[in-house]
C-alpha atoms as a PDB file:
ATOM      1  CA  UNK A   1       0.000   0.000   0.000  1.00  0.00           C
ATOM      2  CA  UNK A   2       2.745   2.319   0.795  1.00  0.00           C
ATOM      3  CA  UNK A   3       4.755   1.773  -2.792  1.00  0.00           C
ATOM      4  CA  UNK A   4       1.505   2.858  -4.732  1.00  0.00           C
ATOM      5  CA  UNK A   5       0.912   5.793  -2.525  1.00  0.00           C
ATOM      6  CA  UNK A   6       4.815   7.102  -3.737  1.00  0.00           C
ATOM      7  CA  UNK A   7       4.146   7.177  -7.007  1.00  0.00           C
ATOM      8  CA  UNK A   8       0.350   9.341  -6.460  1.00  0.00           C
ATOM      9  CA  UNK A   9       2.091  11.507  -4.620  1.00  0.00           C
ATOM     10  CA  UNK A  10       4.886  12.262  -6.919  1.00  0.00           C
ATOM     11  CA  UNK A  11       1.979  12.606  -9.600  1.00  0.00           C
ATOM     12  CA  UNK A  12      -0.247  14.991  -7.433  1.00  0.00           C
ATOM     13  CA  UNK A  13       2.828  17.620  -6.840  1.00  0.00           C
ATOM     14  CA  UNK A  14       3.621  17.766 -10.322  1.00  0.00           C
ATOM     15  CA  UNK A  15      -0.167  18.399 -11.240  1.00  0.00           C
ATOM     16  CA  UNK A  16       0.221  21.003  -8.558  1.00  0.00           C
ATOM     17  CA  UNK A  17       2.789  22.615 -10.489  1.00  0.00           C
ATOM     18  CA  UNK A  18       1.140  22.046 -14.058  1.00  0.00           C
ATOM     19  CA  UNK A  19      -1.949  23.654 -12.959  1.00  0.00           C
ATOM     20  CA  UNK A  20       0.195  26.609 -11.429  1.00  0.00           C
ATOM     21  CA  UNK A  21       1.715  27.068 -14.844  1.00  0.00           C
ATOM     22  CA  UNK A  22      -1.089  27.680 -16.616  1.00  0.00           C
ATOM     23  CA  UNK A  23      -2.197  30.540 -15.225  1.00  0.00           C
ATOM     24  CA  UNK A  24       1.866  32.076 -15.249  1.00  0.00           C
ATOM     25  CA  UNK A  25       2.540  34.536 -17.658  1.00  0.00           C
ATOM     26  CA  UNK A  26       5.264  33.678 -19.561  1.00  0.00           C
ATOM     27  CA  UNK A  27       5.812  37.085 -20.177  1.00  0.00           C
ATOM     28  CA  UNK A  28       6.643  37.977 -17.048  1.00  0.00           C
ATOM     29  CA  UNK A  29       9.756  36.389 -16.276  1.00  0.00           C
ATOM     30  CA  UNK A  30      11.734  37.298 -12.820  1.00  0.00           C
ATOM     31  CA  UNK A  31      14.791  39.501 -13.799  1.00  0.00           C
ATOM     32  CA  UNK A  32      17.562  39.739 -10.793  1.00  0.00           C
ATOM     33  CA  UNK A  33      19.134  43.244 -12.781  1.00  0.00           C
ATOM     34  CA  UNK A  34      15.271  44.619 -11.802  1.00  0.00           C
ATOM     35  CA  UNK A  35      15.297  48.425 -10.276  1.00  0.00           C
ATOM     36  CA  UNK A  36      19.528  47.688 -10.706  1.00  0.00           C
ATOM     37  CA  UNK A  37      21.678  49.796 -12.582  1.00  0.00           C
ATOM     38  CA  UNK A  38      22.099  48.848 -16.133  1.00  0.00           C
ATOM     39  CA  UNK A  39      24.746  46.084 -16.828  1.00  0.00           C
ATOM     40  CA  UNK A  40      27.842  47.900 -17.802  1.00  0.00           C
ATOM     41  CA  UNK A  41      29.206  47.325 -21.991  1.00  0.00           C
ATOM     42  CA  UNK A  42      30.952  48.661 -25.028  1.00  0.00           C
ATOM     43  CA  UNK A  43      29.268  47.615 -27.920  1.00  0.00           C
ATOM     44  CA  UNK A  44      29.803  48.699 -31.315  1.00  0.00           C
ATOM     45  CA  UNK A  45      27.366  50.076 -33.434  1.00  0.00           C
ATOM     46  CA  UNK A  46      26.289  48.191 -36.193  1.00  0.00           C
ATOM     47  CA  UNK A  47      26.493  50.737 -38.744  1.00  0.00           C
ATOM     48  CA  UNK A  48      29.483  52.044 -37.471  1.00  0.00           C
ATOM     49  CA  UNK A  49      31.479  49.782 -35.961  1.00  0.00           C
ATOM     50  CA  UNK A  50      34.454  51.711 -35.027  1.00  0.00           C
ATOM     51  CA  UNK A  51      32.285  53.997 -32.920  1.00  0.00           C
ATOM     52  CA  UNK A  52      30.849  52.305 -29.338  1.00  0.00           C
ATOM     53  CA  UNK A  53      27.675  53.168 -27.329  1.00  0.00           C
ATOM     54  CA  UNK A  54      27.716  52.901 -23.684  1.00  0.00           C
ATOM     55  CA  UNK A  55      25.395  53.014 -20.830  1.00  0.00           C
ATOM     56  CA  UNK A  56      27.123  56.233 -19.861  1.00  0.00           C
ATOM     57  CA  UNK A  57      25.698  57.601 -23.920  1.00  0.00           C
ATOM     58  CA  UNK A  58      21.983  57.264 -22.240  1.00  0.00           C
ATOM     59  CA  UNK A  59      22.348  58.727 -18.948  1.00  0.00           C
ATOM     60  CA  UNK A  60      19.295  61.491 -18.562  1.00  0.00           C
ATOM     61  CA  UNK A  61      17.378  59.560 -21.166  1.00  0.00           C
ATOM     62  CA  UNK A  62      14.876  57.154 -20.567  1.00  0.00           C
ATOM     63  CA  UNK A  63      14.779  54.674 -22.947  1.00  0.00           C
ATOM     64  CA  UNK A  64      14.125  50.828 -24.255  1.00  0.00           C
ATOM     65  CA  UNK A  65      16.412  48.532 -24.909  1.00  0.00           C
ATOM     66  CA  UNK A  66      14.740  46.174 -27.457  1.00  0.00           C
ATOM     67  CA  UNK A  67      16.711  42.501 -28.206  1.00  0.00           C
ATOM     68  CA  UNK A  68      16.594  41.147 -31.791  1.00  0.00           C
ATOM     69  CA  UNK A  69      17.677  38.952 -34.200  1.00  0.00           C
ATOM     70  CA  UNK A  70      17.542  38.550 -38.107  1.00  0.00           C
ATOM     71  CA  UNK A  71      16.775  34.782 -37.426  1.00  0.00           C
ATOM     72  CA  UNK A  72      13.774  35.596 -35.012  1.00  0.00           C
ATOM     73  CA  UNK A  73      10.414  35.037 -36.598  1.00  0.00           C
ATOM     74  CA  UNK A  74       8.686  36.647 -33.385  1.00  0.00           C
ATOM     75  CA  UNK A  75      10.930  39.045 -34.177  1.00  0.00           C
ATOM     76  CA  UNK A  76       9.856  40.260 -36.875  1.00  0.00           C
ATOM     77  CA  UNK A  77       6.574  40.272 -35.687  1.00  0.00           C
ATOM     78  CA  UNK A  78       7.174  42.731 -32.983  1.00  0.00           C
ATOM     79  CA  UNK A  79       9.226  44.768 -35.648  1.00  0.00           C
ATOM     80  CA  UNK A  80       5.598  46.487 -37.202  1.00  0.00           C
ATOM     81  CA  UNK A  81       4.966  47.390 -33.660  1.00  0.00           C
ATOM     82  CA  UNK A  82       8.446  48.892 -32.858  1.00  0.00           C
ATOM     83  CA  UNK A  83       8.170  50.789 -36.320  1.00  0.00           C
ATOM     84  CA  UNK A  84       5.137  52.320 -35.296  1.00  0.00           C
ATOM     85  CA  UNK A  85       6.141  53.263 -31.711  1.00  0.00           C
ATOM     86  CA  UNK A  86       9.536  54.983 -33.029  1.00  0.00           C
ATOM     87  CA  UNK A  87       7.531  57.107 -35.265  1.00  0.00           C
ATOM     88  CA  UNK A  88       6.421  59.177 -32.134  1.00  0.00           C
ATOM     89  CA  UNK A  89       9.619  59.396 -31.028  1.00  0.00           C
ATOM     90  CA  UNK A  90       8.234  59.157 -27.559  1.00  0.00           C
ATOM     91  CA  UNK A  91      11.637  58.156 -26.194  1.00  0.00           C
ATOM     92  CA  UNK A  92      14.753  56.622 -27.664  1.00  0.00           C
ATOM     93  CA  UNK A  93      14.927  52.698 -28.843  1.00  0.00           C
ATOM     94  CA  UNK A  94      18.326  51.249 -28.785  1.00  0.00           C
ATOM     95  CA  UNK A  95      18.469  47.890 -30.429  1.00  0.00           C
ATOM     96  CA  UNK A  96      20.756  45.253 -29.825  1.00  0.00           C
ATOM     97  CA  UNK A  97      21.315  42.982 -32.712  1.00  0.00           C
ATOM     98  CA  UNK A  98      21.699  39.551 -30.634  1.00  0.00           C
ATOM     99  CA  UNK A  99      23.898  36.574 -32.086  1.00  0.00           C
ATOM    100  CA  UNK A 100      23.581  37.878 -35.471  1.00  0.00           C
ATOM    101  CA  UNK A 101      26.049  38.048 -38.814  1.00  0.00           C
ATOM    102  CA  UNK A 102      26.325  41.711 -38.847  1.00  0.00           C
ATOM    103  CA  UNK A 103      25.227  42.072 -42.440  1.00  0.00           C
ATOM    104  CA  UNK A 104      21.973  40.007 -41.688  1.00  0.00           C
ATOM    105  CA  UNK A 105      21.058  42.404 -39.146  1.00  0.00           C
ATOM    106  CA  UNK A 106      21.580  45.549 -41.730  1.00  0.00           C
ATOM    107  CA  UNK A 107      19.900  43.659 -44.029  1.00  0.00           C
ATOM    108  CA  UNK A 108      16.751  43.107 -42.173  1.00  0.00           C
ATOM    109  CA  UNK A 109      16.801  46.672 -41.080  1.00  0.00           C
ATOM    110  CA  UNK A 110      17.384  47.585 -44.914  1.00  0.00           C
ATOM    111  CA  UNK A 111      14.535  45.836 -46.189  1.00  0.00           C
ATOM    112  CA  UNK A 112      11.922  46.414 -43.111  1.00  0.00           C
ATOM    113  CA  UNK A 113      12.607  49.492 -41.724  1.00  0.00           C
ATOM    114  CA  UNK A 114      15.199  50.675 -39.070  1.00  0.00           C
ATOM    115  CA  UNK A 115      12.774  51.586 -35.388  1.00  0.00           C
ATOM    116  CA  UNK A 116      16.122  52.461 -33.676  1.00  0.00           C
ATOM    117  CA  UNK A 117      17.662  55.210 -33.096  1.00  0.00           C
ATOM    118  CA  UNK A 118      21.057  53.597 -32.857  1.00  0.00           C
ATOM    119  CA  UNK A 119      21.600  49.533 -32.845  1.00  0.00           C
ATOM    120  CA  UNK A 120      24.408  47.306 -31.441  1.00  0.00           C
ATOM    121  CA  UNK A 121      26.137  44.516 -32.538  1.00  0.00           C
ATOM    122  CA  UNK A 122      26.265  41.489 -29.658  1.00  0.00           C
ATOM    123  CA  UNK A 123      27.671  38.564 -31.988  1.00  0.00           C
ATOM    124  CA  UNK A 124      29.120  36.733 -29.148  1.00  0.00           C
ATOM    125  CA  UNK A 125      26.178  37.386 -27.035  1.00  0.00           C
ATOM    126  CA  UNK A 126      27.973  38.399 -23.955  1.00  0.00           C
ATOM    127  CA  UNK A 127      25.939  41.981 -23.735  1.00  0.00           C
ATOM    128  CA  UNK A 128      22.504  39.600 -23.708  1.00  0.00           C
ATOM    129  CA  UNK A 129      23.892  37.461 -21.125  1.00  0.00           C
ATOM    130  CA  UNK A 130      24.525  40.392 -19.157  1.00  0.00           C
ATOM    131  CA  UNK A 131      21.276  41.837 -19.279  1.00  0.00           C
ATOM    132  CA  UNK A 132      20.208  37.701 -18.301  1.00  0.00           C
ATOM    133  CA  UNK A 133      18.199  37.706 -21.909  1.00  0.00           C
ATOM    134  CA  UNK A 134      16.836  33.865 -22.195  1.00  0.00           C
ATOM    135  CA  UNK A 135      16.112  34.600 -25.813  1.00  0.00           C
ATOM    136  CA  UNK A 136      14.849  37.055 -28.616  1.00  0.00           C
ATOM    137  CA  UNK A 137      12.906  39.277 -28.349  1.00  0.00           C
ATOM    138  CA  UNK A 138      13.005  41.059 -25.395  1.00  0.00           C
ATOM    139  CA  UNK A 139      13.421  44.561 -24.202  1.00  0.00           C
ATOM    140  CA  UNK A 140      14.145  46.424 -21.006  1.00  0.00           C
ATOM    141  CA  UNK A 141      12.637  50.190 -20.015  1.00  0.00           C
ATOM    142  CA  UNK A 142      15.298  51.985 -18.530  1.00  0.00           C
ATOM    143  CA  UNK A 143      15.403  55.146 -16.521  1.00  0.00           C
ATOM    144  CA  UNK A 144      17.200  58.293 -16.698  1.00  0.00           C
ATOM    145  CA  UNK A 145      19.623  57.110 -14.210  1.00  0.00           C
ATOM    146  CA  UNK A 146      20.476  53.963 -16.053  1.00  0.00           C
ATOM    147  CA  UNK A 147      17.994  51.646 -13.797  1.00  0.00           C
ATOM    148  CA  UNK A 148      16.409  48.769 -15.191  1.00  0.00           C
ATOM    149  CA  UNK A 149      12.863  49.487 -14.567  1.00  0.00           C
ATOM    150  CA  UNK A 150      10.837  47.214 -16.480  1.00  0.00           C
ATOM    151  CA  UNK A 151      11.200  43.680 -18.844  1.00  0.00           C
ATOM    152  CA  UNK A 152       9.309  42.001 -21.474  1.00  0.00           C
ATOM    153  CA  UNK A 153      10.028  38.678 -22.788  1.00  0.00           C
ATOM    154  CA  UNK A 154       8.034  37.634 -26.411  1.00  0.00           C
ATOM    155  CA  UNK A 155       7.356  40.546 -28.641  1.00  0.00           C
ATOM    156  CA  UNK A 156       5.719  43.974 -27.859  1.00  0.00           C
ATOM    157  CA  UNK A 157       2.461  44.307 -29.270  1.00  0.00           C
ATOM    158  CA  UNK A 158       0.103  47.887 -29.244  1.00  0.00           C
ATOM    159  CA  UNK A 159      -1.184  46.386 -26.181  1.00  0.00           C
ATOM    160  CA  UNK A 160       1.731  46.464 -24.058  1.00  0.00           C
ATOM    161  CA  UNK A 161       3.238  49.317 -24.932  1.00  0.00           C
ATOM    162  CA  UNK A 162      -0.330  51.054 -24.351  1.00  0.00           C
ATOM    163  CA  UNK A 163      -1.185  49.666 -21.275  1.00  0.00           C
ATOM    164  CA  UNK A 164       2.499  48.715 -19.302  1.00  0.00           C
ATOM    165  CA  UNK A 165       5.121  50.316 -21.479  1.00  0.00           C
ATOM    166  CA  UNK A 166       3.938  54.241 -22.106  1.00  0.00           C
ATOM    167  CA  UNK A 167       2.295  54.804 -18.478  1.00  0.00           C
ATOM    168  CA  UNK A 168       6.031  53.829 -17.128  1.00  0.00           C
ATOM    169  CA  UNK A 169       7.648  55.698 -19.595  1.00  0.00           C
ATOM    170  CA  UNK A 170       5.238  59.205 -18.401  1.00  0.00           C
ATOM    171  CA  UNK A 171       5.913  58.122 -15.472  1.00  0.00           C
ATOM    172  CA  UNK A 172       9.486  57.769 -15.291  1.00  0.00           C
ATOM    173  CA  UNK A 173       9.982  61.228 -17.431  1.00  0.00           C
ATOM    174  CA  UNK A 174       8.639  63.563 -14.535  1.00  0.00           C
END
């Protein structure tokens, strides 16, 4: 009787946890760099390479920090969204091109449209592991003050830059 019970209990605790996850938002991943300064880097641009952007270059801005990839089909999903939010030039978007041939990331931006107002090049992915990104896309709202204030993993859609994104962003600009 007690060998049979094992096994049932084993099973309950994992439908425990199944059940849990369904009603998680994947979205919403726990980020350890949250309301902590920005990760310091040099990264080159990607149009530019010889010149470098650093956290330092935002200071006084608030801005997003939007992860990408030419390979990404949700990616280029989100890219529509992040075309139409740069057009109100609301606040700066700094993309970081993430494991990526350099001239496939140009070449997306080329045929699609360029959102950012500056991009850089993370080949080696080091920058994205530094910033703890599991995978593309995902972006990061950062304060004037370099503080990562908010995170979104998947792609941004009209939704959540309407209803999380833009009231942090007012917010964060008084």
């Amino acid at each position: 009787m007690k060998k049979a019970s094992i096994p049932l209990g084993i099973f309950a605790v994992l439908l425990v946890f199944l059940v849990k996850g369904l009603f998680h938002d994947p979205h919403l991943l726990p980020s350890p760099l949250m309301d902590k300064p920005v990760p310091d880097f040099v990264a080159s641009i990607l149009h530019q390479p010889t010149r470098k952007l650093t956290p330092k270059d935002m200071l006084g801005n608030v801005w997003l920090l939007n992860a990408w990839a030419s390979w990404c089909v949700t990616c280029r999903e989100e890219h529509t969204v992040l075309l139409e939010f740069a057009k109100s030039k609301t606040i700066p978007i700094v993309g970081l091109d993430y494991r990526d041939k350099e001239e496939d990331g140009k070449y997306l931006l080329m045929r699609f449209g360029n959102p950012y107002d500056v991009t850089v090049s993370d080949r080696d992915g080091k920058m994205g592991i530094d910033f703890g990104i599991y995978g593309v896309p995902e972006s990061f709202l950062i304060d004037k003050a370099g503080i990562i204030r908010y995170k979104h993993v998947g792609p941004l859609t009209l939704e959540v830059l309407r209803n999380h994104i833009l009231p942090m962003i007012h917010q964060l600009q008084k």
